[in-house]
Protein backbone atom coordinates (compact mmCIF):
# COMPACT_ATOMS: atom_id res chain seq x y z
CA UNK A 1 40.67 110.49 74.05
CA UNK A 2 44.11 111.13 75.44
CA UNK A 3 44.67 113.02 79.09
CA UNK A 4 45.29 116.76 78.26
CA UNK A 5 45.14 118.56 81.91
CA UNK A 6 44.97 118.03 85.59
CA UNK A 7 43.20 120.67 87.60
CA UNK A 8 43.45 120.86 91.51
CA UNK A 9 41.92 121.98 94.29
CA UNK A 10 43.94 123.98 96.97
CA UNK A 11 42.59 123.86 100.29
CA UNK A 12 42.88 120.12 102.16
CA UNK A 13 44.56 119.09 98.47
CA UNK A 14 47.66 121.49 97.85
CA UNK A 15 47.29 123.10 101.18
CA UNK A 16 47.24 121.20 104.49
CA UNK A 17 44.34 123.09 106.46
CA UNK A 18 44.47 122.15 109.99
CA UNK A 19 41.53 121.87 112.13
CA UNK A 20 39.86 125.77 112.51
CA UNK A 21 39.05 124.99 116.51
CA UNK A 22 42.60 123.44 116.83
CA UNK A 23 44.35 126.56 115.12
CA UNK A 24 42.63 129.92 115.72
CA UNK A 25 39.28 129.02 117.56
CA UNK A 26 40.54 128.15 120.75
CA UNK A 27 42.83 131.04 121.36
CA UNK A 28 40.56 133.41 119.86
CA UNK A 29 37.69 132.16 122.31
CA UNK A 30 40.02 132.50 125.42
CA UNK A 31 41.00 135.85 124.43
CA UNK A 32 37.72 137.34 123.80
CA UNK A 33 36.35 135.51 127.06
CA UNK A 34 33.47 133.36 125.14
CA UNK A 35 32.10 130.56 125.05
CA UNK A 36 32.27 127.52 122.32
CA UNK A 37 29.01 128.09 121.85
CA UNK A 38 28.77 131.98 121.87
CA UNK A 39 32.13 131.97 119.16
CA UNK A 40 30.94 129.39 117.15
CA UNK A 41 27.83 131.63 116.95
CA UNK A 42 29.35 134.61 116.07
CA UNK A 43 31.68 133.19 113.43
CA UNK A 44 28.32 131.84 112.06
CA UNK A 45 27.21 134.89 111.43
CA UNK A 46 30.09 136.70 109.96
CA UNK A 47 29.20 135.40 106.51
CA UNK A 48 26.33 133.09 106.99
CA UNK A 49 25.49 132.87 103.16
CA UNK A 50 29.10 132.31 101.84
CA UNK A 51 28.62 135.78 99.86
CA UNK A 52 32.25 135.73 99.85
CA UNK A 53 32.68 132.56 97.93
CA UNK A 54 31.07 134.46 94.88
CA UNK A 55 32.56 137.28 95.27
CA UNK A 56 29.37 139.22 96.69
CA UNK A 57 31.08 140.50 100.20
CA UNK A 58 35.22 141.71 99.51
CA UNK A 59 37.92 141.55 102.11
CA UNK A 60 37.05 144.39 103.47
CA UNK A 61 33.32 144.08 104.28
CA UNK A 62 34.69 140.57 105.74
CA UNK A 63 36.57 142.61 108.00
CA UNK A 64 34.27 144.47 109.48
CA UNK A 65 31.98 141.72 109.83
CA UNK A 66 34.45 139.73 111.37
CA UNK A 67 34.96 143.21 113.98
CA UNK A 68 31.12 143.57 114.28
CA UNK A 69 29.99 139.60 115.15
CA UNK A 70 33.22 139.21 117.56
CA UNK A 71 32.61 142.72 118.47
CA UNK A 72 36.81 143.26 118.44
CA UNK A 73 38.76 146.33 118.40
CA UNK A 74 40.57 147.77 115.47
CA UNK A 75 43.67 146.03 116.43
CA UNK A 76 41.94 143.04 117.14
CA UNK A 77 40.48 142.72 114.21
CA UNK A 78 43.90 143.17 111.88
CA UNK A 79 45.24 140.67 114.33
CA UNK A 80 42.11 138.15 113.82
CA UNK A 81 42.13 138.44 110.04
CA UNK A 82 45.66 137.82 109.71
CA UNK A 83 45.42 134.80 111.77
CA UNK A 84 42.12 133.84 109.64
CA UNK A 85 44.67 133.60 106.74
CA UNK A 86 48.04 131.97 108.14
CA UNK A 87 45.02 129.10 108.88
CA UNK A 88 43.14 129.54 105.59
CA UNK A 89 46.55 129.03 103.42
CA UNK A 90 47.76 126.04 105.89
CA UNK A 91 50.65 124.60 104.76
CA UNK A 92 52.13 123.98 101.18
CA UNK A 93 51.86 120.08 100.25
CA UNK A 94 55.32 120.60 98.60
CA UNK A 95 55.09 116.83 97.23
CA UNK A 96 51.84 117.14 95.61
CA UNK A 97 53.27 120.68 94.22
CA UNK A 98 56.34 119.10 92.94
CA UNK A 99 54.60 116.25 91.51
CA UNK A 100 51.94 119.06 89.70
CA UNK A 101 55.08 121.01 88.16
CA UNK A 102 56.50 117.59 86.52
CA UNK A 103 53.27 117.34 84.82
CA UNK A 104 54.43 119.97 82.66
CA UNK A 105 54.76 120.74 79.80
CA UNK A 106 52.78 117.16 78.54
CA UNK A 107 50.06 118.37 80.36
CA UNK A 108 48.01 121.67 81.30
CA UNK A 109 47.54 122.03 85.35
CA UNK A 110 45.28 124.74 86.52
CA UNK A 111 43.23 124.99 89.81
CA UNK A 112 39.71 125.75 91.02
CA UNK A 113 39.30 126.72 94.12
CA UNK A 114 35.76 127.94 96.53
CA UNK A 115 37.51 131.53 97.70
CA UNK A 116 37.53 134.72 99.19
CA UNK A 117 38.70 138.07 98.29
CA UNK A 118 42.54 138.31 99.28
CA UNK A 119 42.93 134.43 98.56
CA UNK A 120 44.95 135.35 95.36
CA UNK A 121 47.08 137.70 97.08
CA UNK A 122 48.13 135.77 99.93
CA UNK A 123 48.45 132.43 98.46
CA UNK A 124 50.45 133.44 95.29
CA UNK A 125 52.82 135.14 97.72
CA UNK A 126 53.12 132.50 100.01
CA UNK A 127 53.58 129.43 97.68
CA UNK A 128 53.83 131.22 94.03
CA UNK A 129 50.88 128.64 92.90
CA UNK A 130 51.41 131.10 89.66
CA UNK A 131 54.22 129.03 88.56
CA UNK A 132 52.78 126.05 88.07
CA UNK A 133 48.82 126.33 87.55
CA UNK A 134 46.97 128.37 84.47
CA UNK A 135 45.04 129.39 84.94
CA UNK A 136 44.13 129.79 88.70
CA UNK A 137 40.40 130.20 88.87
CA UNK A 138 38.99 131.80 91.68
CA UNK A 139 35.39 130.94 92.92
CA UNK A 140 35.24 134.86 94.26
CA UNK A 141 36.27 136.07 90.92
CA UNK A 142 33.78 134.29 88.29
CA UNK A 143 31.21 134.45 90.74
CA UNK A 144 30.94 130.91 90.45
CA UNK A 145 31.54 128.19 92.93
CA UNK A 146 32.04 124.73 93.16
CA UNK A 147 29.90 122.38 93.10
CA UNK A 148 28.25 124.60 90.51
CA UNK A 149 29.19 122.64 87.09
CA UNK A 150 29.59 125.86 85.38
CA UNK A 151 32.99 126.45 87.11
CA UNK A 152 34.04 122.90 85.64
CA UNK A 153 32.67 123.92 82.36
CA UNK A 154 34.81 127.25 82.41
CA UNK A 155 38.07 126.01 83.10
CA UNK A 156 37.79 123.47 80.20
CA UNK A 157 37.06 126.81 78.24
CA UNK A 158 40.19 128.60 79.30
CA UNK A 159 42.21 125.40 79.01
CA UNK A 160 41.11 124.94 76.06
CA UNK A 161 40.23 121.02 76.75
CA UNK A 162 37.36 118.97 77.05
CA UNK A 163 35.97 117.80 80.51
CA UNK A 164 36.77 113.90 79.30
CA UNK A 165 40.27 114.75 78.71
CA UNK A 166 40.67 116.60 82.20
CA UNK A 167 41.60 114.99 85.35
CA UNK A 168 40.09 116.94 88.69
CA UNK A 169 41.41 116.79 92.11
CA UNK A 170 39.14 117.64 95.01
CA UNK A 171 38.70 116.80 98.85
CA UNK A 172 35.25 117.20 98.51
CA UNK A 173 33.30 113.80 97.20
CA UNK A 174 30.21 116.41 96.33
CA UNK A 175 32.74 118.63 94.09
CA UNK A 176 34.48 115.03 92.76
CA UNK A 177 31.24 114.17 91.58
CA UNK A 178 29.87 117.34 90.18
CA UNK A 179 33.22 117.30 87.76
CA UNK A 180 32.31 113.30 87.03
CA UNK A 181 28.62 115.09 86.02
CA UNK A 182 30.04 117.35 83.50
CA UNK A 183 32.07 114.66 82.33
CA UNK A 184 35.84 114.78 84.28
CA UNK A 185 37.90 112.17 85.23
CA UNK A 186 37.43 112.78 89.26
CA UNK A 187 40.02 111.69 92.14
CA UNK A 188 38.80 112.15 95.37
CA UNK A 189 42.31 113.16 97.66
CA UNK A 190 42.72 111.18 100.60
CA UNK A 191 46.57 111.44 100.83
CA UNK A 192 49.08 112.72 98.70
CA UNK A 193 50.69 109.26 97.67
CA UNK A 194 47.07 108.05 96.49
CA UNK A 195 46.42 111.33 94.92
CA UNK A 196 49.84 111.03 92.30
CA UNK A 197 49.07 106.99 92.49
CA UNK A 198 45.98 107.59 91.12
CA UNK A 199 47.00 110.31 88.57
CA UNK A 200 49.67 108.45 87.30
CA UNK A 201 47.60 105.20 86.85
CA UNK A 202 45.17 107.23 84.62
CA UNK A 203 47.52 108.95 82.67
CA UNK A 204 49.28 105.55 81.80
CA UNK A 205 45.71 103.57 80.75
């Protein structure tokens, strides 16, 4: 059965997502005058059932959790969210992006992507992923997150493929193998030269 679609992750696959301690927790900690272990703590329980991810807590109530559990000031916590998603959106892998767009038209490319209210927004504006995936599902949106084979199941429905003629990129090896479980061709992403290596070797066997 030929190769009809390639669907990708985004964060640590089209995005570069740098270390969270590295990027924001440090600074944040030495500003607020905490402890590792006290931040740590009270990032924990900002959203300690990833109600986000399914779309059950919205930017906003993230927000004022964020304010409440770091106990910040209104300012503080614009400034902390906005820094929450310059790290969350990393950096544009504009290889791997290139390389999706010359996929088409031969093939679909979507993504599918574990999410939070405001991900659209900010990533679409950033790196206009709209161009080149569709459809973009959103794990906040369908209520449905990976490794949940459902969400592999629906984008096969709005692609209008079938999971053995889909390739699925993913950091994760837990995601890579729920897709393989619903039937996917599966690449875990290591690097972006053995992600389109790999890709390209499957699309030409």
């Amino acid at each position: 059965m030929p190769l009809r679609a390639v669907v990708f992750d985004i964060g640590g696959v089209l995005e570069r997502v740098d270390d969270f301690e590295a990027t924001l927790s440090a600074a944040w900690r030495q500003r607020l005058g905490m402890s590792p272990a006290e931040f740590t703590a009270a990032v924990a329980a900002i959203d300690p059932g990833n109600m986000s991810e399914t779309g059950q807590m919205n930017e906003a109530e993230f927000a004022a959790r964020c304010g409440a559990c770091l106990q910040l000031s209104p300012a503080q916590q614009d400034e902390f969210v906005a820094d929450v998603w310059d790290w969350y959106c990393g950096e544009l892998d504009e290889e791997l992006m290139a390389f999706a767009a010359s996929l088409r038209p031969r093939l679909r490319t979507a993504i599918v992507s574990n999410s939070a209210d405001g991900a659209r927004r900010e990533e679409i504006a950033r790196y206009a992923f709209d161009e080149v995936f569709d459809p973009i599902i959103y794990s906040h949106e369908v209520g449905l997150a990976k490794p949940d084979p459902a969400i592999f199941e629906l984008v096969c429905s709005r692609l209008g493929v079938t999971p053995a003629q889909t390739i699925f990129v993913d950091d994760v090896p837990g995601h890579c193998a729920a897709a393989r479980r619903v039937g996917m061709q599966a690449i875990q992403h290591r690097s972006t030269p053995q992600t389109i290596a790999a890709i390209t070797a499957m699309l030409a066997g």
